[in-house]
PDB file of N, CA and C in Angstrom:
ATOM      1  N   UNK A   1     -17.874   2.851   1.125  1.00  0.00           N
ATOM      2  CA  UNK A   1     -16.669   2.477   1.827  1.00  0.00           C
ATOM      3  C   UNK A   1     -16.243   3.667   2.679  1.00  0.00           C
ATOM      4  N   UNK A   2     -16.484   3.954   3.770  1.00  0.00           N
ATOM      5  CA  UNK A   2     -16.209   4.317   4.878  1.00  0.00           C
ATOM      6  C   UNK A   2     -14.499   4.855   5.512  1.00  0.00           C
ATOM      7  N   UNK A   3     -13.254   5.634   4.487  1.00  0.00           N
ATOM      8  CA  UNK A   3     -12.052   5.153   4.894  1.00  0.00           C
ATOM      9  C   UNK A   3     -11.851   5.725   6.053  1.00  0.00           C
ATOM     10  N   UNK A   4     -12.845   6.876   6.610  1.00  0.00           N
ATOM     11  CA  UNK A   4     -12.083   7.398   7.942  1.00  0.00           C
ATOM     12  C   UNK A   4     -11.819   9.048   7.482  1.00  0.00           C
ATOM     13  N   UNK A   5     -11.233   9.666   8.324  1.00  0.00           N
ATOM     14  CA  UNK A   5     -10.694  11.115   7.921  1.00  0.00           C
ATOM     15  C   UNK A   5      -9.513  10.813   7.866  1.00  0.00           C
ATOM     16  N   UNK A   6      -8.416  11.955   7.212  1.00  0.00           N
ATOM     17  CA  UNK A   6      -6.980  12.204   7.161  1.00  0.00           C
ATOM     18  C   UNK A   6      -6.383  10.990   6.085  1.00  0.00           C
ATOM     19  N   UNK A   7      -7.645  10.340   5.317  1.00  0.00           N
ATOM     20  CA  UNK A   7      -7.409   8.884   4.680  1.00  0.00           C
ATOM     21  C   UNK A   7      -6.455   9.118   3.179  1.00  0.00           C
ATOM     22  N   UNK A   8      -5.394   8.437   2.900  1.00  0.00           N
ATOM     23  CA  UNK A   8      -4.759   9.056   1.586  1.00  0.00           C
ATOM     24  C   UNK A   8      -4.306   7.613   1.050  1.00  0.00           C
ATOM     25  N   UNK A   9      -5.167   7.623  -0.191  1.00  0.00           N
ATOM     26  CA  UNK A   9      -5.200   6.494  -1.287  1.00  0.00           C
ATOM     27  C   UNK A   9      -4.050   6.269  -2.067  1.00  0.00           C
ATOM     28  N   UNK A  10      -3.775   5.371  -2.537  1.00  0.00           N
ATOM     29  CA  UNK A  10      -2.471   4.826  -3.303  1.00  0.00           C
ATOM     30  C   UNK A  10      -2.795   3.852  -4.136  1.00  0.00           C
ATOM     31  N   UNK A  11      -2.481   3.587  -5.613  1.00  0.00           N
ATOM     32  CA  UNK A  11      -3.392   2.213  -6.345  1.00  0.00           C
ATOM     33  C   UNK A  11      -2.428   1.861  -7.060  1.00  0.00           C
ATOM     34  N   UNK A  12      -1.892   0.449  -7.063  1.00  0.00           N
ATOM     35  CA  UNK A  12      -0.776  -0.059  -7.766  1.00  0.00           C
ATOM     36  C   UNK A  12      -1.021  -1.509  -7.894  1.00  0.00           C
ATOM     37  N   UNK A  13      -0.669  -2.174  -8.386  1.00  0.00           N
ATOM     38  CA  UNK A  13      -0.858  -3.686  -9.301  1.00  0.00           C
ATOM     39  C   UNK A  13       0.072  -4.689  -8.449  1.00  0.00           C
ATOM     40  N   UNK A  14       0.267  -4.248  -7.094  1.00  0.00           N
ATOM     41  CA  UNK A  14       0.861  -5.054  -6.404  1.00  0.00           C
ATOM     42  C   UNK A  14       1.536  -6.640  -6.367  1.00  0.00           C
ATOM     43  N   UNK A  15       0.028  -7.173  -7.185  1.00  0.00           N
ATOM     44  CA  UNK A  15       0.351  -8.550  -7.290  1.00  0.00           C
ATOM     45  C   UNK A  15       0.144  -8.875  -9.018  1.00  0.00           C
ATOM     46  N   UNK A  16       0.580  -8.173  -9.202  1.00  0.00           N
ATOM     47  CA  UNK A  16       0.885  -8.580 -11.145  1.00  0.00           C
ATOM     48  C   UNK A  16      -0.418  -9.196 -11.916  1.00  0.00           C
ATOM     49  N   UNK A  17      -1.199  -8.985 -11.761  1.00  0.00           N
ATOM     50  CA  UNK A  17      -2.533  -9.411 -11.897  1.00  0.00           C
ATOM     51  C   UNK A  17      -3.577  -8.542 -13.220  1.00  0.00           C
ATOM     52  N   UNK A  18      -2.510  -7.668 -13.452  1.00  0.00           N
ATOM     53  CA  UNK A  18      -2.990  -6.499 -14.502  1.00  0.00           C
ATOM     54  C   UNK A  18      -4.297  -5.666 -13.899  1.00  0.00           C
ATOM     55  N   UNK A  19      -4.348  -5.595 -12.562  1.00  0.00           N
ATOM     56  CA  UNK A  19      -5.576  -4.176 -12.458  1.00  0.00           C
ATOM     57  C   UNK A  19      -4.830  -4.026 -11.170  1.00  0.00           C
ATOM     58  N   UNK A  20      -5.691  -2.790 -10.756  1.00  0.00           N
ATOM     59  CA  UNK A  20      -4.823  -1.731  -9.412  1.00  0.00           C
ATOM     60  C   UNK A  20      -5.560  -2.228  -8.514  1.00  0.00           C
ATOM     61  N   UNK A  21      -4.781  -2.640  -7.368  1.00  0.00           N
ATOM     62  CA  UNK A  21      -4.791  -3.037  -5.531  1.00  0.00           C
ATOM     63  C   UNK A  21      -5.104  -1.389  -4.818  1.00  0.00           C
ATOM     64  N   UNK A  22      -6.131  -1.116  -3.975  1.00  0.00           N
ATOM     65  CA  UNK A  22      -5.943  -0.116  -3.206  1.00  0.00           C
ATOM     66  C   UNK A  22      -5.273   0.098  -1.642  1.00  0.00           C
ATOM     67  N   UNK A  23      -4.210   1.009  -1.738  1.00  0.00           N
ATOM     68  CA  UNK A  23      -3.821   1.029  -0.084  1.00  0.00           C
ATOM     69  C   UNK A  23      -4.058   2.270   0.527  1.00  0.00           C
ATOM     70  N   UNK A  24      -4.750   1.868   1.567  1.00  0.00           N
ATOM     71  CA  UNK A  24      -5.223   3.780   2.486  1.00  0.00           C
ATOM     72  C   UNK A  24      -4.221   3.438   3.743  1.00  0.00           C
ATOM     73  N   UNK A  25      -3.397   4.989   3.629  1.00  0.00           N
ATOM     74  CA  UNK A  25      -2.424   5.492   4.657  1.00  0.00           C
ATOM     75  C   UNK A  25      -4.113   5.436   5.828  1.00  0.00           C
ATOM     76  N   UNK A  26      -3.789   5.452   6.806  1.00  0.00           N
ATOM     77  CA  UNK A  26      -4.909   6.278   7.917  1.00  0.00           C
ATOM     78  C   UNK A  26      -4.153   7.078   8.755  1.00  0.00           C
ATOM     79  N   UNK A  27      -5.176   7.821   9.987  1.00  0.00           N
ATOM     80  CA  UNK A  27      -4.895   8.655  10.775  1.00  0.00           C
ATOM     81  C   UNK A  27      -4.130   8.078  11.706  1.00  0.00           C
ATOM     82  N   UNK A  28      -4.167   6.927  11.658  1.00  0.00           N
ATOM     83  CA  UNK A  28      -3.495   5.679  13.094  1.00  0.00           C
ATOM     84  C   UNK A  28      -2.400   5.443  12.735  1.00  0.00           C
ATOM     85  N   UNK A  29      -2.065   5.636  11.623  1.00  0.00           N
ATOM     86  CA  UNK A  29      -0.623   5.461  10.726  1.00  0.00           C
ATOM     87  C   UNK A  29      -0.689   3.939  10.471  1.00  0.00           C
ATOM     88  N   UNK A  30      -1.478   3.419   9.892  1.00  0.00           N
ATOM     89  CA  UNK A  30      -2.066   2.058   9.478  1.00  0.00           C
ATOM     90  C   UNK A  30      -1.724   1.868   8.468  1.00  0.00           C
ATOM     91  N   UNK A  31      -1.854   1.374   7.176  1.00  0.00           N
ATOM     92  CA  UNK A  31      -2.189   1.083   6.157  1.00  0.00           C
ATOM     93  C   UNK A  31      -3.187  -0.137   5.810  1.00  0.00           C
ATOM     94  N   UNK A  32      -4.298   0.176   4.995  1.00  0.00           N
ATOM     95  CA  UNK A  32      -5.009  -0.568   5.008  1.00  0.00           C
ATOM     96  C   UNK A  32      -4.767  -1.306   3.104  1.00  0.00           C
ATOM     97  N   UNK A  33      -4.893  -2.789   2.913  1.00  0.00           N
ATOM     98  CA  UNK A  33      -4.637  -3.529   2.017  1.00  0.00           C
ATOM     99  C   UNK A  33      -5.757  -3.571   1.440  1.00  0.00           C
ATOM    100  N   UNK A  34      -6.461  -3.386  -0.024  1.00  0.00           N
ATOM    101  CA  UNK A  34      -7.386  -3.798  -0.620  1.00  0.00           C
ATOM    102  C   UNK A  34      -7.370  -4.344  -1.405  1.00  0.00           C
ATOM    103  N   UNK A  35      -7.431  -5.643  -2.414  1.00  0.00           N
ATOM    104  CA  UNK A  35      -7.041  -6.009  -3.392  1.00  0.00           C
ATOM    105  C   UNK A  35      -8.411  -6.166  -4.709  1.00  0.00           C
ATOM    106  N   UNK A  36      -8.111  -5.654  -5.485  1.00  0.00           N
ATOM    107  CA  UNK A  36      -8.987  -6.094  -6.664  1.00  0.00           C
ATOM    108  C   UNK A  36      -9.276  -6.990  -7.037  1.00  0.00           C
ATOM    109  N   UNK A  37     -10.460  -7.298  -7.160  1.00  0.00           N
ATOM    110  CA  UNK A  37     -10.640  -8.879  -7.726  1.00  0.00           C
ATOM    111  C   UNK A  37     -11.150  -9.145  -8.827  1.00  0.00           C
ATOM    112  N   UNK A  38     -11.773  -7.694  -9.207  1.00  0.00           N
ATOM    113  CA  UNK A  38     -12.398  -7.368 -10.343  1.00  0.00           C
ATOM    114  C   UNK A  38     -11.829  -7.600 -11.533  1.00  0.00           C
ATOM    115  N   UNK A  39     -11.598  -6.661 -12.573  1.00  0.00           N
ATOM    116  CA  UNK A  39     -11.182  -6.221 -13.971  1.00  0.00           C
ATOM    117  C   UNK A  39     -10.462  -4.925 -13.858  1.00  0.00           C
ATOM    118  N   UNK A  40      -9.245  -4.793 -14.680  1.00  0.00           N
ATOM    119  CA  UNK A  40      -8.918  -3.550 -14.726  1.00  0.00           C
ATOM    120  C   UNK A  40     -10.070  -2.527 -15.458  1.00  0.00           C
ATOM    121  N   UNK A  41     -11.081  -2.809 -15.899  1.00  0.00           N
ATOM    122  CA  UNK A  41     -12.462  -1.379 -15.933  1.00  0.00           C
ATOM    123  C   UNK A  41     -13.519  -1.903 -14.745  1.00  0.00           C
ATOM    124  N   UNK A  42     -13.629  -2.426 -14.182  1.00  0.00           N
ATOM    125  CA  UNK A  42     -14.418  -3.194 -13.269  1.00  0.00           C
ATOM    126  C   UNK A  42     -14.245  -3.230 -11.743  1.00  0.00           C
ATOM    127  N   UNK A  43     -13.971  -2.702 -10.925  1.00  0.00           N
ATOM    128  CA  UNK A  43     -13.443  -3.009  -9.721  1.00  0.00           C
ATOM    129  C   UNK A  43     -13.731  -3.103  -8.785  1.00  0.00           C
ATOM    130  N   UNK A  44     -14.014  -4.612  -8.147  1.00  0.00           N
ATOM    131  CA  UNK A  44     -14.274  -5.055  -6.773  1.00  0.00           C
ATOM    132  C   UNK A  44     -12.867  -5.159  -5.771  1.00  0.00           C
ATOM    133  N   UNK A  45     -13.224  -4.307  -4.696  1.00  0.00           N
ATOM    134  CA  UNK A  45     -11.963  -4.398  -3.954  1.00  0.00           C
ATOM    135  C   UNK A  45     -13.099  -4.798  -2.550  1.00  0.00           C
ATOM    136  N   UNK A  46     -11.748  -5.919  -2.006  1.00  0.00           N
ATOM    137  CA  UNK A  46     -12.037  -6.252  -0.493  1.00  0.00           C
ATOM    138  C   UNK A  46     -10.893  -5.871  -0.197  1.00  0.00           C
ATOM    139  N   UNK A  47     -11.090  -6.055   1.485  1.00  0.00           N
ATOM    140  CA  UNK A  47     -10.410  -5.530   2.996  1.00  0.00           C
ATOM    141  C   UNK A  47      -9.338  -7.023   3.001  1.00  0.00           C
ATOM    142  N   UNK A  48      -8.235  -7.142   2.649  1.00  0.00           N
ATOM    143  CA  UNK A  48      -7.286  -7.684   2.634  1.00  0.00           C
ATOM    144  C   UNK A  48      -6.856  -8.109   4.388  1.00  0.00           C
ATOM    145  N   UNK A  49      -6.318  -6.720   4.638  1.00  0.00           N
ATOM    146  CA  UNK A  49      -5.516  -6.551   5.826  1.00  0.00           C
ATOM    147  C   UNK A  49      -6.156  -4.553   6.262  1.00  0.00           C
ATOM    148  N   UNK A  50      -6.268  -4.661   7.425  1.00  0.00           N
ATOM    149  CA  UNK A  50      -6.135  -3.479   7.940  1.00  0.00           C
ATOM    150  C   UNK A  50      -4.418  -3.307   8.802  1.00  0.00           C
ATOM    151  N   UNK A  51      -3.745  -3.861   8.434  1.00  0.00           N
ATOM    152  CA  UNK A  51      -2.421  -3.471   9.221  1.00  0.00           C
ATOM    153  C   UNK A  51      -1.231  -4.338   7.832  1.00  0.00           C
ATOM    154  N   UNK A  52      -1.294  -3.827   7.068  1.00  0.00           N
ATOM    155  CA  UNK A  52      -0.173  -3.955   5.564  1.00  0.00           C
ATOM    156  C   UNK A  52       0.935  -4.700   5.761  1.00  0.00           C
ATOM    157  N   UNK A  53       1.394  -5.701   6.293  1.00  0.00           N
ATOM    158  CA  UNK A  53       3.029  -6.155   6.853  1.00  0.00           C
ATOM    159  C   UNK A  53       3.128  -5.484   8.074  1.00  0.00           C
ATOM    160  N   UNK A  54       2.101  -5.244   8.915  1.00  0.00           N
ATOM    161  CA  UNK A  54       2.588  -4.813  10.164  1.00  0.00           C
ATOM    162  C   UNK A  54       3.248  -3.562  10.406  1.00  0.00           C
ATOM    163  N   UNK A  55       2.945  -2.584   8.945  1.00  0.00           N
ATOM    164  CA  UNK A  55       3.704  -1.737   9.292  1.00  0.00           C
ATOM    165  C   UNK A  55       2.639  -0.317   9.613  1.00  0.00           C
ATOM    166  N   UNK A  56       3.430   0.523  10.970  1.00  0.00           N
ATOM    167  CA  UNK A  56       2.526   1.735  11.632  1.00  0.00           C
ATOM    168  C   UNK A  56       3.424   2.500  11.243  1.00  0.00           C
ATOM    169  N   UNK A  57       3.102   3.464  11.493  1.00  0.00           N
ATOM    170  CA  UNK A  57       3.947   4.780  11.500  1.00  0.00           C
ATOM    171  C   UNK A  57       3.917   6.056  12.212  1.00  0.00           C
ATOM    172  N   UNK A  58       2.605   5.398  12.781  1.00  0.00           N
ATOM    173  CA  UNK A  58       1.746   6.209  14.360  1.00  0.00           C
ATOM    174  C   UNK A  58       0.957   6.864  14.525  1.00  0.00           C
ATOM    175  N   UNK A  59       1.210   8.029  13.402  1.00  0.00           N
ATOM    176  CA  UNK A  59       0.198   8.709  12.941  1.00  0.00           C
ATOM    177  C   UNK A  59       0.453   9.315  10.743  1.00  0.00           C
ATOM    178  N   UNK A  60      -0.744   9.298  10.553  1.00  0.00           N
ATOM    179  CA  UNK A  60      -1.348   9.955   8.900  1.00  0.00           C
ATOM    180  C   UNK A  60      -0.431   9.240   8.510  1.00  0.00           C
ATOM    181  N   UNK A  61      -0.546   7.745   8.210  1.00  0.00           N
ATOM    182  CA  UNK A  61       0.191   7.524   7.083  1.00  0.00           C
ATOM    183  C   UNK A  61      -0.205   7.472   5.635  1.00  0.00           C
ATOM    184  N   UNK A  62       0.621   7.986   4.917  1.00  0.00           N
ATOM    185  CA  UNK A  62       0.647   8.249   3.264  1.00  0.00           C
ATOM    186  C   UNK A  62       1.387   7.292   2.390  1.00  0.00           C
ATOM    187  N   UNK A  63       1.313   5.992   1.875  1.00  0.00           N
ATOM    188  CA  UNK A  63       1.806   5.153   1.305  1.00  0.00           C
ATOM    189  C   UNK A  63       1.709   5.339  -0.194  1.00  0.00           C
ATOM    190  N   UNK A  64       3.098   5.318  -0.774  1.00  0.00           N
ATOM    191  CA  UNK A  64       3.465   5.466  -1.902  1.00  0.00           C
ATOM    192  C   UNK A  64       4.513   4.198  -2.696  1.00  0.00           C
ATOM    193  N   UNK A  65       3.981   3.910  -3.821  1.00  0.00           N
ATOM    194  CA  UNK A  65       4.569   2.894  -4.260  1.00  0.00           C
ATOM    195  C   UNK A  65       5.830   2.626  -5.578  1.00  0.00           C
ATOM    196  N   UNK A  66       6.835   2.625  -5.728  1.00  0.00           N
ATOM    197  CA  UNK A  66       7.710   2.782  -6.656  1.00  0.00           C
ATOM    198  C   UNK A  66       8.807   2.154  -6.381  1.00  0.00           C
ATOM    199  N   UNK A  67       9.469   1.565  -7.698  1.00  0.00           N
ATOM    200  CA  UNK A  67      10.413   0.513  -8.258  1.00  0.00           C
ATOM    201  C   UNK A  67      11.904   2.029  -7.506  1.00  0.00           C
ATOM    202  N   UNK A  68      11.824   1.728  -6.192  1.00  0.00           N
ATOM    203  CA  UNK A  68      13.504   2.669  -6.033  1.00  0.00           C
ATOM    204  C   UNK A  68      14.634   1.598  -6.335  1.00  0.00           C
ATOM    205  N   UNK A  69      14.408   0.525  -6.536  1.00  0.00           N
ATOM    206  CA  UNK A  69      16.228  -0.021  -6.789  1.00  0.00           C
ATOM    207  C   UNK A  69      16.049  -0.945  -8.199  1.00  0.00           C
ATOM    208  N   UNK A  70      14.840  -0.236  -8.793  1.00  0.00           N
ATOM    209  CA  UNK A  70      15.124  -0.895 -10.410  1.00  0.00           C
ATOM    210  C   UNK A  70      15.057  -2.330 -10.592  1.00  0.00           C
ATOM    211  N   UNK A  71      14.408  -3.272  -9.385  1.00  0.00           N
ATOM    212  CA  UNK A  71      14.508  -4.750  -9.392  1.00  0.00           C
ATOM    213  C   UNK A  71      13.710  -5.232  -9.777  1.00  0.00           C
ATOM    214  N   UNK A  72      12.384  -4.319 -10.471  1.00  0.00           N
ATOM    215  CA  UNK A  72      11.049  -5.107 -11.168  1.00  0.00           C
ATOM    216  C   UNK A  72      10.253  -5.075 -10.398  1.00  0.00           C
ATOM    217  N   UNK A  73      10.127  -4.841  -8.878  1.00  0.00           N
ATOM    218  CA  UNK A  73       8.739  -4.960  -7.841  1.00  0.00           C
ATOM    219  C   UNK A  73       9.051  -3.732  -7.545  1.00  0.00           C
ATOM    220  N   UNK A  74       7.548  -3.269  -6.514  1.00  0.00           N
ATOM    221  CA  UNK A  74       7.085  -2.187  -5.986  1.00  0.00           C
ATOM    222  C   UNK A  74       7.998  -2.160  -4.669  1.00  0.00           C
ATOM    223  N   UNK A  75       8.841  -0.909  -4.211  1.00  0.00           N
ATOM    224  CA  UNK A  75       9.156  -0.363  -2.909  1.00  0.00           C
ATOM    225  C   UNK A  75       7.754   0.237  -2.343  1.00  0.00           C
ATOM    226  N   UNK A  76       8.177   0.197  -1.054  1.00  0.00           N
ATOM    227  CA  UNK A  76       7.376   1.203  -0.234  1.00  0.00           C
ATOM    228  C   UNK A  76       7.258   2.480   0.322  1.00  0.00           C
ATOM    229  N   UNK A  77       7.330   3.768   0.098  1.00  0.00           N
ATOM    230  CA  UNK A  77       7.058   4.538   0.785  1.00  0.00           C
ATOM    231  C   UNK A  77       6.478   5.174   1.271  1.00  0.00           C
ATOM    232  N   UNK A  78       6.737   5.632   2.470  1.00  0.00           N
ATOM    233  CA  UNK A  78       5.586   5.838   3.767  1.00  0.00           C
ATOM    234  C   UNK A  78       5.998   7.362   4.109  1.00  0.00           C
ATOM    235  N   UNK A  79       4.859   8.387   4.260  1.00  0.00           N
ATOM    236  CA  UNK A  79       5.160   9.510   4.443  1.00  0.00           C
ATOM    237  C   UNK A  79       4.586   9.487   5.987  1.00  0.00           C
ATOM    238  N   UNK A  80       4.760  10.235   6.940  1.00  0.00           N
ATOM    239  CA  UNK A  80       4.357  10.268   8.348  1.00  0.00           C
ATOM    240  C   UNK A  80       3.770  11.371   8.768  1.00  0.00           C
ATOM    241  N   UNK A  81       3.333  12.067   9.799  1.00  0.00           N
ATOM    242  CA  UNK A  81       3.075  13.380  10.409  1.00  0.00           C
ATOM    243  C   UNK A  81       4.147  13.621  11.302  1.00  0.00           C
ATOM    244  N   UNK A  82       4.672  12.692  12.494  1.00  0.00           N
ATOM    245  CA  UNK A  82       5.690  13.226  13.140  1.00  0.00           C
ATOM    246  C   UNK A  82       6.897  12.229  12.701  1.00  0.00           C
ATOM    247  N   UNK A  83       7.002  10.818  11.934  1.00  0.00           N
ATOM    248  CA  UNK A  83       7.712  10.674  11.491  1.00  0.00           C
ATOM    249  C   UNK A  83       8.776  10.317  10.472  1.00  0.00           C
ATOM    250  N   UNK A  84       8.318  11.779   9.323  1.00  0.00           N
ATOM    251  CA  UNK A  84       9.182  11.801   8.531  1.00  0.00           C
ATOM    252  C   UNK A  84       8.864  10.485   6.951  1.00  0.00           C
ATOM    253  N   UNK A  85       9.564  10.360   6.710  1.00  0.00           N
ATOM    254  CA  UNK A  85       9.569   9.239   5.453  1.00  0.00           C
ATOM    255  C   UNK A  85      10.160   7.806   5.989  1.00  0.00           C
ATOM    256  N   UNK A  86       9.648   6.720   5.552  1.00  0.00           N
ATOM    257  CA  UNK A  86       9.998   5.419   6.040  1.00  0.00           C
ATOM    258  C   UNK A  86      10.205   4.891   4.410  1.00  0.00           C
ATOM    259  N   UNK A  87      10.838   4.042   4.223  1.00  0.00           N
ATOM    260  CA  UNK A  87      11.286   3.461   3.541  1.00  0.00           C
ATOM    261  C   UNK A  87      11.509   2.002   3.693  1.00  0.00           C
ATOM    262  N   UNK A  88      10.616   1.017   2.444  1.00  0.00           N
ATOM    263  CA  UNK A  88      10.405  -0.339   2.965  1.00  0.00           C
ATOM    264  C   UNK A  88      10.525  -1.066   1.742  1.00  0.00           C
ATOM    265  N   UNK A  89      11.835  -1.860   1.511  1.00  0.00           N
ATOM    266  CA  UNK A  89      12.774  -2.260   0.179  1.00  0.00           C
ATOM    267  C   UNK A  89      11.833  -3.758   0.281  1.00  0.00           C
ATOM    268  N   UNK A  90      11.220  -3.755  -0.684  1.00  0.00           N
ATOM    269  CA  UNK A  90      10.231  -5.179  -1.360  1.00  0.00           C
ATOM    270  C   UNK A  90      11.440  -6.473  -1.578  1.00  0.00           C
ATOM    271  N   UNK A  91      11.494  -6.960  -1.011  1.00  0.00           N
ATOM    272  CA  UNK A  91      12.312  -8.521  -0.730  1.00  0.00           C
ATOM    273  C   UNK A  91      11.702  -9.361  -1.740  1.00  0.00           C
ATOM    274  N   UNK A  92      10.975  -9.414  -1.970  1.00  0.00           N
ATOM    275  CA  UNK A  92      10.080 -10.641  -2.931  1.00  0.00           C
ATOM    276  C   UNK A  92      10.086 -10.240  -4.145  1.00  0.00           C
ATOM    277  N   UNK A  93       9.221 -10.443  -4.943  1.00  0.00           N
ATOM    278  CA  UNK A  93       9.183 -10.014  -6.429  1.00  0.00           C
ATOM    279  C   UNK A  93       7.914  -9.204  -6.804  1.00  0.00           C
ATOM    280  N   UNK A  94       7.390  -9.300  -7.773  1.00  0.00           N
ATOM    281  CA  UNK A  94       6.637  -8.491  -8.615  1.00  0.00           C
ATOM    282  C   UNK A  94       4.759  -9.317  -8.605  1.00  0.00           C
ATOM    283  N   UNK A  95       5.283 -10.811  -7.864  1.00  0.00           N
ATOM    284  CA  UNK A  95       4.073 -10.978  -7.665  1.00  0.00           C
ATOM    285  C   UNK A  95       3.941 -11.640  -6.017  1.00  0.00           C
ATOM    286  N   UNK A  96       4.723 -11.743  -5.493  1.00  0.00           N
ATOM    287  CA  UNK A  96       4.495 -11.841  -4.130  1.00  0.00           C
ATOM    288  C   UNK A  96       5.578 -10.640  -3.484  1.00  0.00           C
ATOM    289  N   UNK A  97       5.096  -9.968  -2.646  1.00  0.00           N
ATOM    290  CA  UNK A  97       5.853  -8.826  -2.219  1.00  0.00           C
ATOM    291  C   UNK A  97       5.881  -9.380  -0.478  1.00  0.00           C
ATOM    292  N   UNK A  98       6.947  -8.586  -0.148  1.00  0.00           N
ATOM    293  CA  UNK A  98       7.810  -9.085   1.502  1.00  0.00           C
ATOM    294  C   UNK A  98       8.730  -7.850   1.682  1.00  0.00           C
ATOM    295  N   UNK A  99       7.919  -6.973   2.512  1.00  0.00           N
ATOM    296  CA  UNK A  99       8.487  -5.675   2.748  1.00  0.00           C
ATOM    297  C   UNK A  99       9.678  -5.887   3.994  1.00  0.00           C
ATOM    298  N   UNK A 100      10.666  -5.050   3.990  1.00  0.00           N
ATOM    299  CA  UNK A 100      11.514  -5.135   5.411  1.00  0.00           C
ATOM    300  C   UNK A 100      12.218  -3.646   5.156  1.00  0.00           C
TER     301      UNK A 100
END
């Protein structure tokens, strides 16, 4: 698997499924979606989405995943090169997620 340079991994259970989803920040400020289809000891991941909810950030993005308002699903955060931290509050739940 091929992610590119400046590529920074993130693995979280996105869709409640009990094994880890992979997301790569890229140099384009992309995020790329992988989802497991495998086993949590087993893991087949495909190419979901190369653009995550549409969200860029322009350049090196670094996607990080954590419960910030305690509601049971994954927030988003996005670290940048020129801009800064983004922040993207999960609208949906714990097994369908809807970033804004």
């Amino acid at each position: 698997m091929d992610l590119g340079y400046s590529s920074v991994p993130d693995f979280v259970d996105i869709d409640n499924d009990n094994d880890f989803d992979m997301f790569i920040g890229n140099s384009d400020g992309s995020i790329h979606f992988y989802e497991n289809i495998g086993t949590p000891y087993i893991y087949n991941f495909i190419l979901i989405t190369e653009q995550f909810f549409e969200i860029n950030v322009e350049n090196k993005s670094a996607p990080e995943f954590h419960d910030l308002d305690n509601d049971g699903d994954y927030d988003l955060i996005v670290g940048s090169e020129y801009n800064g931290i983004m922040i993207y509050d999960n609208i949906g739940n714990i097994e369908n997620s809807e970033f804004s």
